[in-house]
N, C-alpha and C. Protein backbone atom coordinates (compact mmCIF):
# COMPACT_ATOMS: atom_id res chain seq x y z
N UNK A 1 106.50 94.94 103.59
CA UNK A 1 106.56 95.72 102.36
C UNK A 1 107.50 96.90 102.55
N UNK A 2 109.00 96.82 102.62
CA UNK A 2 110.11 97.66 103.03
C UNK A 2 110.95 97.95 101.27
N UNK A 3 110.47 97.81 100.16
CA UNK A 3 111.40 97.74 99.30
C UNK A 3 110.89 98.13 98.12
N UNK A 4 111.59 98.68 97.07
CA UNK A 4 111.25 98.95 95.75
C UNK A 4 112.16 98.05 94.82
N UNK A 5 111.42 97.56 94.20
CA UNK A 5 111.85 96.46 93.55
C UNK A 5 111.97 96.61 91.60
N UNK A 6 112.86 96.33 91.26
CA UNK A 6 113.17 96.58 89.68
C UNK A 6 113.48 94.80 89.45
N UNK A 7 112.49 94.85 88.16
CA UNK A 7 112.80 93.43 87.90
C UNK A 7 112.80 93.70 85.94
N UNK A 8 113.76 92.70 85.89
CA UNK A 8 114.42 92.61 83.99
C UNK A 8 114.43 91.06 84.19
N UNK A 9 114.89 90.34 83.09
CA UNK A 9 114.79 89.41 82.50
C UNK A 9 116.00 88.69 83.69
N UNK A 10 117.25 88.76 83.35
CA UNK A 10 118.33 88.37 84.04
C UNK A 10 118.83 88.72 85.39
N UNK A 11 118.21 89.85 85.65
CA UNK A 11 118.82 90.38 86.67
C UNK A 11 120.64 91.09 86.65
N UNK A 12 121.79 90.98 85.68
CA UNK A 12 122.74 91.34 85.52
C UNK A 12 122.98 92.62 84.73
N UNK A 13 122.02 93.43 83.91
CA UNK A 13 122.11 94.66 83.81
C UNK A 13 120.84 95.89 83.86
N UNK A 14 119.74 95.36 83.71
CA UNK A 14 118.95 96.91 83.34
C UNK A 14 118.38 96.80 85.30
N UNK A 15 118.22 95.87 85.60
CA UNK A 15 117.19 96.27 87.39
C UNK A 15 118.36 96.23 88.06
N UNK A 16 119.68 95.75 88.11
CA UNK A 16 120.93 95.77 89.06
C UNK A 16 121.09 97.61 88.61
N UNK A 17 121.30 98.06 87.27
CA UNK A 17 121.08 99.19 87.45
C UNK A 17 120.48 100.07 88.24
N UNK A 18 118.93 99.71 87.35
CA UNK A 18 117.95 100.62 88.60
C UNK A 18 118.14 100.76 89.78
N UNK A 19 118.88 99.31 90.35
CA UNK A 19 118.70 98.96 92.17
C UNK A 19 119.98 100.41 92.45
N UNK A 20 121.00 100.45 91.61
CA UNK A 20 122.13 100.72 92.20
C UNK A 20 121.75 102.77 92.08
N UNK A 21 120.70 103.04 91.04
CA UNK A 21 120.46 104.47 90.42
C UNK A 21 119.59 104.88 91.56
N UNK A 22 118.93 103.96 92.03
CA UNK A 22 118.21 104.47 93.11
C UNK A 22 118.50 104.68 94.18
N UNK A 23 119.87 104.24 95.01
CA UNK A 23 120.35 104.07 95.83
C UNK A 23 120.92 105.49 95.60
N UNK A 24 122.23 105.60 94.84
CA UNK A 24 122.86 107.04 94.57
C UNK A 24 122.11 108.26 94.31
N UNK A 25 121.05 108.15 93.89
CA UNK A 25 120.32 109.48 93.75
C UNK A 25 119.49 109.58 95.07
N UNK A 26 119.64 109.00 96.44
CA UNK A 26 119.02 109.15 97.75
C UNK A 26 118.12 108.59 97.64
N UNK A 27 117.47 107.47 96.93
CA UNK A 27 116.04 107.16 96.73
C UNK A 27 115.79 106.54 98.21
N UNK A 28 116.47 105.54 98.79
CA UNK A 28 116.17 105.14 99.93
C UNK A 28 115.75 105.83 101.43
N UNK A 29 117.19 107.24 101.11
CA UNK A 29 116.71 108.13 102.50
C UNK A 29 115.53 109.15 102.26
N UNK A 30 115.38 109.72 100.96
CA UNK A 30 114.28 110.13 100.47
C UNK A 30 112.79 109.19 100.93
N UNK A 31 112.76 108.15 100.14
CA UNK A 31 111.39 107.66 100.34
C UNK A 31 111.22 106.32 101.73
N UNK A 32 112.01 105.99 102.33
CA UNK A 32 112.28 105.20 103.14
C UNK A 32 111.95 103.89 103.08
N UNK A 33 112.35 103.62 101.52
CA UNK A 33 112.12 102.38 101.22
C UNK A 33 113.85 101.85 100.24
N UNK A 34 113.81 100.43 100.73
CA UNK A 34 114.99 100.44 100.28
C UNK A 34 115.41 99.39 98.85
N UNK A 35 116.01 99.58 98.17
CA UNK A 35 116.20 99.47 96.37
C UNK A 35 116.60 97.88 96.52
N UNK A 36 115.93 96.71 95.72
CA UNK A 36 116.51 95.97 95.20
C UNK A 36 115.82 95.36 93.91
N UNK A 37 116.20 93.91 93.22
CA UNK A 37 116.13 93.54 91.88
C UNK A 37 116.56 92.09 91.53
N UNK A 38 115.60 91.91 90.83
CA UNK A 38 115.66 90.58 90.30
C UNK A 38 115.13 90.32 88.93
N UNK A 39 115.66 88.86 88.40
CA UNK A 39 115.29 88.81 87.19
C UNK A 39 114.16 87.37 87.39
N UNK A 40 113.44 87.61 86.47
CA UNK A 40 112.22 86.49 86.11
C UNK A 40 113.14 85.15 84.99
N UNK A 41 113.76 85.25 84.53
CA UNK A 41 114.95 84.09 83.97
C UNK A 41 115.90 84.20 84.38
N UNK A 42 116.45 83.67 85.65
CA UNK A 42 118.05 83.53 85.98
C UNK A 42 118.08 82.65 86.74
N UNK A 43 119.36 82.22 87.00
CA UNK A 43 119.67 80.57 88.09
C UNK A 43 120.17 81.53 88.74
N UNK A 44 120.97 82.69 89.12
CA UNK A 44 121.08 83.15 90.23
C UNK A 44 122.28 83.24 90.74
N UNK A 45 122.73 83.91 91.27
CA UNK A 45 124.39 84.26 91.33
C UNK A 45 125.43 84.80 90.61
N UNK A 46 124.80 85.16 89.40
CA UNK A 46 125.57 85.62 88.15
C UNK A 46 125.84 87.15 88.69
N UNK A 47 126.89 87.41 88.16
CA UNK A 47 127.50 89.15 88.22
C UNK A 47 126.66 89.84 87.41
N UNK A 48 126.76 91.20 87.65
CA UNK A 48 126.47 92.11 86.64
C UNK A 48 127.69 91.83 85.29
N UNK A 49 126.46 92.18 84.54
CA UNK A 49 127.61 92.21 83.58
C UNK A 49 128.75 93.33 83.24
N UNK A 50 129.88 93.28 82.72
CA UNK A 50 131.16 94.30 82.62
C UNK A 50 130.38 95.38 82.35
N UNK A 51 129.99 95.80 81.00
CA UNK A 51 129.20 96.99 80.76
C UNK A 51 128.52 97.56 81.89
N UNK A 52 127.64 96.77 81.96
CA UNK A 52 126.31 97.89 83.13
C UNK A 52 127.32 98.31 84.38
N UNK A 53 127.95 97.35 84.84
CA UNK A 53 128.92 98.28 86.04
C UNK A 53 129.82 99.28 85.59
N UNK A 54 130.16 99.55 84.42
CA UNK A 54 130.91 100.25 83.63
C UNK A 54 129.76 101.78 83.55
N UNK A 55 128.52 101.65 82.89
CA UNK A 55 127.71 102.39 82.94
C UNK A 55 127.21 102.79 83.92
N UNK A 56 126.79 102.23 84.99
CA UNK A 56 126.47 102.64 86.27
C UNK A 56 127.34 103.62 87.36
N UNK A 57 128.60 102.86 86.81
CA UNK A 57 129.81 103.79 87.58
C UNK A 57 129.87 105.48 86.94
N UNK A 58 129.66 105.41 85.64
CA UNK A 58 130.19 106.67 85.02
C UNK A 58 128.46 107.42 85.39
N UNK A 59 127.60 106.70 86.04
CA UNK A 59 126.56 108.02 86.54
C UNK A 59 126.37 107.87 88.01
N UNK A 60 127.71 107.17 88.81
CA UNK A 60 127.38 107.10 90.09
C UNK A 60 127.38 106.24 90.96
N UNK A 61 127.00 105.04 90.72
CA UNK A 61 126.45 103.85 91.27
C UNK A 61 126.97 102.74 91.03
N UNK A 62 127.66 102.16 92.29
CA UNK A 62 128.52 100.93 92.02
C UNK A 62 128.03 99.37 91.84
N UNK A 63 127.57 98.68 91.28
CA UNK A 63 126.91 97.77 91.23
C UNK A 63 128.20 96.46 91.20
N UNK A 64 129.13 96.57 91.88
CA UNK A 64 130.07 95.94 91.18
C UNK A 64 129.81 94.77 91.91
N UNK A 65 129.72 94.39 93.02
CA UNK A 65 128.97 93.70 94.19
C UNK A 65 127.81 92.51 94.01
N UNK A 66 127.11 92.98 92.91
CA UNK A 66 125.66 92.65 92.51
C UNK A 66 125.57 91.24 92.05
N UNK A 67 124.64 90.29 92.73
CA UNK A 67 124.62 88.82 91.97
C UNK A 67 123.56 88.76 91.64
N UNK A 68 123.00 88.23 90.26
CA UNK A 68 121.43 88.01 90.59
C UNK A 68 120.58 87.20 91.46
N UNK A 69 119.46 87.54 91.07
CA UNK A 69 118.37 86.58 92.03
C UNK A 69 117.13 86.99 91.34
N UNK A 70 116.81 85.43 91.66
CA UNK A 70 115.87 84.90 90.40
C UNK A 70 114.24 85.28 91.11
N UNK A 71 113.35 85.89 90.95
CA UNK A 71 112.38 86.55 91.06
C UNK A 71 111.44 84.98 92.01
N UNK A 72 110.77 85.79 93.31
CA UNK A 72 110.25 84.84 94.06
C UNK A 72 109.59 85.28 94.73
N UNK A 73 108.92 84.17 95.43
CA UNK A 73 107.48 84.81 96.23
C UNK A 73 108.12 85.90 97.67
N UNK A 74 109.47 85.54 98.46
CA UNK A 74 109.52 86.13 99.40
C UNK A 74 110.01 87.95 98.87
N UNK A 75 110.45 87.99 98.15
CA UNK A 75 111.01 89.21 97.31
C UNK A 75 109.79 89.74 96.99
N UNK A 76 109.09 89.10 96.56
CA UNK A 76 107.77 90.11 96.25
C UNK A 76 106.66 90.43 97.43
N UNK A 77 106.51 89.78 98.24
CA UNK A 77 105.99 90.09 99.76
C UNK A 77 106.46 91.20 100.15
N UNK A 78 108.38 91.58 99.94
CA UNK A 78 108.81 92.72 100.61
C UNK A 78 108.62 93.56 99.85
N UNK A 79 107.80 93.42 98.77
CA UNK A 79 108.09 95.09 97.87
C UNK A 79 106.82 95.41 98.17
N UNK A 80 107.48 96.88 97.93
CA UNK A 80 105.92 97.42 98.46
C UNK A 80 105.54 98.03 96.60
N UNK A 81 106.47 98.88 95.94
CA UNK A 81 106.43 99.07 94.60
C UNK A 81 107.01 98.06 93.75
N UNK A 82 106.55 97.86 92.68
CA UNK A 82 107.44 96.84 91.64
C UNK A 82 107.64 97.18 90.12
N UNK A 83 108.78 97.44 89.68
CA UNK A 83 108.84 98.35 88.80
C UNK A 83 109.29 97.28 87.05
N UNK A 84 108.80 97.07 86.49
CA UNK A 84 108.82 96.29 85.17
C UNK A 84 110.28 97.25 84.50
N UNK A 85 111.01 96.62 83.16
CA UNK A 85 111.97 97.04 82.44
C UNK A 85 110.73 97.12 80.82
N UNK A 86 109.89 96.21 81.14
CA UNK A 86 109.15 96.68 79.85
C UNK A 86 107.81 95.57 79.80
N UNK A 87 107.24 95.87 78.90
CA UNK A 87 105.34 95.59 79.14
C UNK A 87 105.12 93.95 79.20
N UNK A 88 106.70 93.29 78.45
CA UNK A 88 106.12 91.88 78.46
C UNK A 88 106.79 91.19 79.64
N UNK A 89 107.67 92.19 80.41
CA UNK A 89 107.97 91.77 82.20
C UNK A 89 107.06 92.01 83.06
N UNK A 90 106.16 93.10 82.44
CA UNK A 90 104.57 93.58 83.78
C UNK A 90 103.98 92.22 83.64
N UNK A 91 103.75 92.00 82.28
CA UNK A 91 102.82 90.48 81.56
C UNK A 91 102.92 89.22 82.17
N UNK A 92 104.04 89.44 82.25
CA UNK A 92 104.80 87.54 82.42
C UNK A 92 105.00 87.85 84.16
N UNK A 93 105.13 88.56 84.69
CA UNK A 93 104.53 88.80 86.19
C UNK A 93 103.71 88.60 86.31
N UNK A 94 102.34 89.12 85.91
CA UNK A 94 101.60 89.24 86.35
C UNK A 94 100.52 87.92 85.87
N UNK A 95 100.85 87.45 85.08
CA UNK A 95 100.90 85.86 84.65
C UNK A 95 101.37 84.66 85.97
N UNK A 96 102.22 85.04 86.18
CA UNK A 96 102.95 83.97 87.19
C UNK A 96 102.56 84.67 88.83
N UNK A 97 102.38 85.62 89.11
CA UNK A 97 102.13 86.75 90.24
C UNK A 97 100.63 86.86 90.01
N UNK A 98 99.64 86.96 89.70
CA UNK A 98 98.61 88.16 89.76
C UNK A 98 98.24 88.38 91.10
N UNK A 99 98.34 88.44 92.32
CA UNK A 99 98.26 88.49 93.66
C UNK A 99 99.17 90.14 93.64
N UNK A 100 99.96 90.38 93.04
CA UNK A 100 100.68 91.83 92.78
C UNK A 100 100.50 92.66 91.98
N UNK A 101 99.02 92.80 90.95
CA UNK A 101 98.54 93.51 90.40
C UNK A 101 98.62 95.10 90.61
N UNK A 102 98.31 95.47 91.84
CA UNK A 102 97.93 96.34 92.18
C UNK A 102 99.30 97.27 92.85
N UNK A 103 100.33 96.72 92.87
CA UNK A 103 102.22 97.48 93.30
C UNK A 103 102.99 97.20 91.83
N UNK A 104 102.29 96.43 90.64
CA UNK A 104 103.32 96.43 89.79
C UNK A 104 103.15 97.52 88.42
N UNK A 105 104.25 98.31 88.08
CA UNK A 105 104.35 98.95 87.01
C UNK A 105 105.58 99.41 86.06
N UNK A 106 105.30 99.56 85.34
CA UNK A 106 106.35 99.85 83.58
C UNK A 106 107.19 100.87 84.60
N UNK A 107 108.36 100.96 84.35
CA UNK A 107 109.74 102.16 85.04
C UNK A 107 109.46 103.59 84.66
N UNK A 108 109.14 103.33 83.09
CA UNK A 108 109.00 103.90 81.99
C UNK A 108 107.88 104.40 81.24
N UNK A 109 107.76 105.18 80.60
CA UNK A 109 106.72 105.63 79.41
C UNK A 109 106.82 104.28 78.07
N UNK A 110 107.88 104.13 78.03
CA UNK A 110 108.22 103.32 77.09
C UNK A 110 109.48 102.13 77.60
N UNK A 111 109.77 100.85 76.93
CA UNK A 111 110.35 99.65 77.27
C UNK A 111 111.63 100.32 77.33
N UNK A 112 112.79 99.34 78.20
CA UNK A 112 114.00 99.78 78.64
C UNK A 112 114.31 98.64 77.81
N UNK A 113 114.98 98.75 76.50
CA UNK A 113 115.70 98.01 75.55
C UNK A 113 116.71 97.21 76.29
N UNK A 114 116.93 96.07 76.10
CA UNK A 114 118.05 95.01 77.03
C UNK A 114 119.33 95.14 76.44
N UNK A 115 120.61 95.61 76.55
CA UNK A 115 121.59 95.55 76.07
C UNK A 115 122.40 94.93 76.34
N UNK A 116 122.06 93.80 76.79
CA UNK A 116 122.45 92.19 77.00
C UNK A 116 123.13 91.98 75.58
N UNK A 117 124.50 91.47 76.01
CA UNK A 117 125.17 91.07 74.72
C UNK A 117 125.43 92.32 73.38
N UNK A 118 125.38 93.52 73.80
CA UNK A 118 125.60 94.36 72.81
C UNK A 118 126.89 95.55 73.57
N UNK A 119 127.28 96.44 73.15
CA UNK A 119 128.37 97.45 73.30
C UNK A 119 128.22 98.37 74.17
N UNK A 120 129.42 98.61 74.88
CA UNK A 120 129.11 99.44 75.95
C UNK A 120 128.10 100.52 75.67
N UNK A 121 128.01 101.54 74.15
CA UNK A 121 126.84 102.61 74.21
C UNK A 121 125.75 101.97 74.37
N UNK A 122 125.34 100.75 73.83
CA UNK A 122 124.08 100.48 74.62
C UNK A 122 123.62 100.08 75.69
N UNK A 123 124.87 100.15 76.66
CA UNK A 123 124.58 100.07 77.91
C UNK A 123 124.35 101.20 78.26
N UNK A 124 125.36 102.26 78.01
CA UNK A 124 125.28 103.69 78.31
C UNK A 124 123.88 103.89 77.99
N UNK A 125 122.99 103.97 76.88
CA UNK A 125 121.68 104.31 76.56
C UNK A 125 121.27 103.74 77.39
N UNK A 126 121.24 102.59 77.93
CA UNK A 126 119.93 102.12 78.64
C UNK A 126 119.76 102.48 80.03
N UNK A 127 121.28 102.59 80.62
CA UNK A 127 121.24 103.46 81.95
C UNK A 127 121.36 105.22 81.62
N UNK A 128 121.14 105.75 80.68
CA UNK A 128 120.55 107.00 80.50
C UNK A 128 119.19 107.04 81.01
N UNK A 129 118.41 105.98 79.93
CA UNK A 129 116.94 105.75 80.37
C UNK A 129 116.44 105.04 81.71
N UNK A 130 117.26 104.20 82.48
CA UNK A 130 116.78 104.12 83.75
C UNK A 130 117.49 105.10 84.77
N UNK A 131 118.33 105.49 84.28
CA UNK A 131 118.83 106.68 85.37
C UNK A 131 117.75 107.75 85.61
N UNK A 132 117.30 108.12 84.69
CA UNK A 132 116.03 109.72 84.40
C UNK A 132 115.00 108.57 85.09
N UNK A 133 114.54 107.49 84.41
CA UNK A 133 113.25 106.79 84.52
C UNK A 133 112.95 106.75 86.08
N UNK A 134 114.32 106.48 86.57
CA UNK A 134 114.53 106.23 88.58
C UNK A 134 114.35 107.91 89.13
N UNK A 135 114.77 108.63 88.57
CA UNK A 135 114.75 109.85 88.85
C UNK A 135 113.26 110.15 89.01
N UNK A 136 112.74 110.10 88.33
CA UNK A 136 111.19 110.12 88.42
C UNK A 136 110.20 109.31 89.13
N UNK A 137 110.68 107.97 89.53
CA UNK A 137 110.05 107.67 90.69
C UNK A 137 110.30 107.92 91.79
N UNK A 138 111.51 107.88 92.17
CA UNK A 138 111.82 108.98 93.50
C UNK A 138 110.99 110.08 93.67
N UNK A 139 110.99 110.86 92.74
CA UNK A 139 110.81 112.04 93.32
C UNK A 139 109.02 111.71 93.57
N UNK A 140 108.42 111.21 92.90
CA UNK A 140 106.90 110.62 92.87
C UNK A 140 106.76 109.86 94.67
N UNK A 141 107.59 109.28 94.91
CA UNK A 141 107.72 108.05 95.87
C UNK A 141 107.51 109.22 97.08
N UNK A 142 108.79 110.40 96.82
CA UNK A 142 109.11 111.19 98.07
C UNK A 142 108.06 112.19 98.38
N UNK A 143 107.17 112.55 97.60
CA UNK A 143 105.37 113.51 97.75
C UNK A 143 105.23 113.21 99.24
C-alpha cells in the first residue's frame, strides 16, 4: 500500500490530472506516498487527452507522458488512499471492489464534471477543481 490513487472514467483527463497535480504540488515527498490513476472504462494505452495536458501544464504538471490503465485488482492492492472524480465512480467501485470500502473516497465536496469531448475552458475548470481538490488532500495526507 505505497500509492494514492485517482480514478475517472477513462483515465485520459480528470485522474491523469490529479496523478500529475499531486506530484507538482510535492504530494509525494510531503506524504511519502506516491501519485497514480486509472480509469474504470478504458482498454488502456490511450494518451491524455490534448486539453488536460494543455491544462495541467498551465498549473504545473506535465502529464504529457501519461497512458491510461484500466482499473485492476493489482493497482488497488498498492493504494493505500483511493480517490473517486465523483459519487457514481465511489459506486461503481465499490460495486465491482467492495474489499476497498474502507481507502475509497469522493476528491471533492462535490463531482469533478468530465470535460471529455468539450473545450479547453472546461478543461481549465476541471483542473481548477482538482488542482485545489489535490491541494487539500495533501495537506490532510501530510498531518
Amino acid at each position: 500500500m505505497d500509492t494514492v490513487l485517482f480514478v475517472c472514467t477513462g483515465n485520459t483527463c480528470r485522474s491523469p490530472m490529479a496523478e500529475g497535480f499531486f506530484r507538482c504540488q510535492g504530494g509525494e515527498g510531503r506524504t511519502g506516498l506516491k501519485a497514480a490513476s486509472a480509469g474504470l472504462y478504458t482498454t488502456g494505452g490511450m494518451p491524455a487527452s490534448e486539453f488536460a495536458v494543455t491544462a495541467a501544464r498551465e498549473r504545473g504538471a506535465d502529464i504529457s507522458g501519461h497512458h491510461s490503465k484500466l482499473l485492476n485488482q493489482e493497482i488497488l492492492e498498492h493504494a493505500r488512499y483511493i480517490f473517486c472524480m465523483t459519487a457514481a465512480h465511489h459506486d461503481r467501485l465499490l460495486e465491482q471492489h467492495p474489499e476497498v470500502q474502507e481507502k475509497v473516497y469522493l476528491i471533492g465536496d462535490e463531482d469533478i464534471a468530465d470535460p471529455f469531448g468539450g473545450d479547453l475552458m472546461s478543461y481549465r475548470s476541471a483542473a481548477d477543481e482538482i488542482y485545489e481538490a489535490v491541494r487539500t488532500i495533501i495537506a490532510k495526507l501530510a498531518k
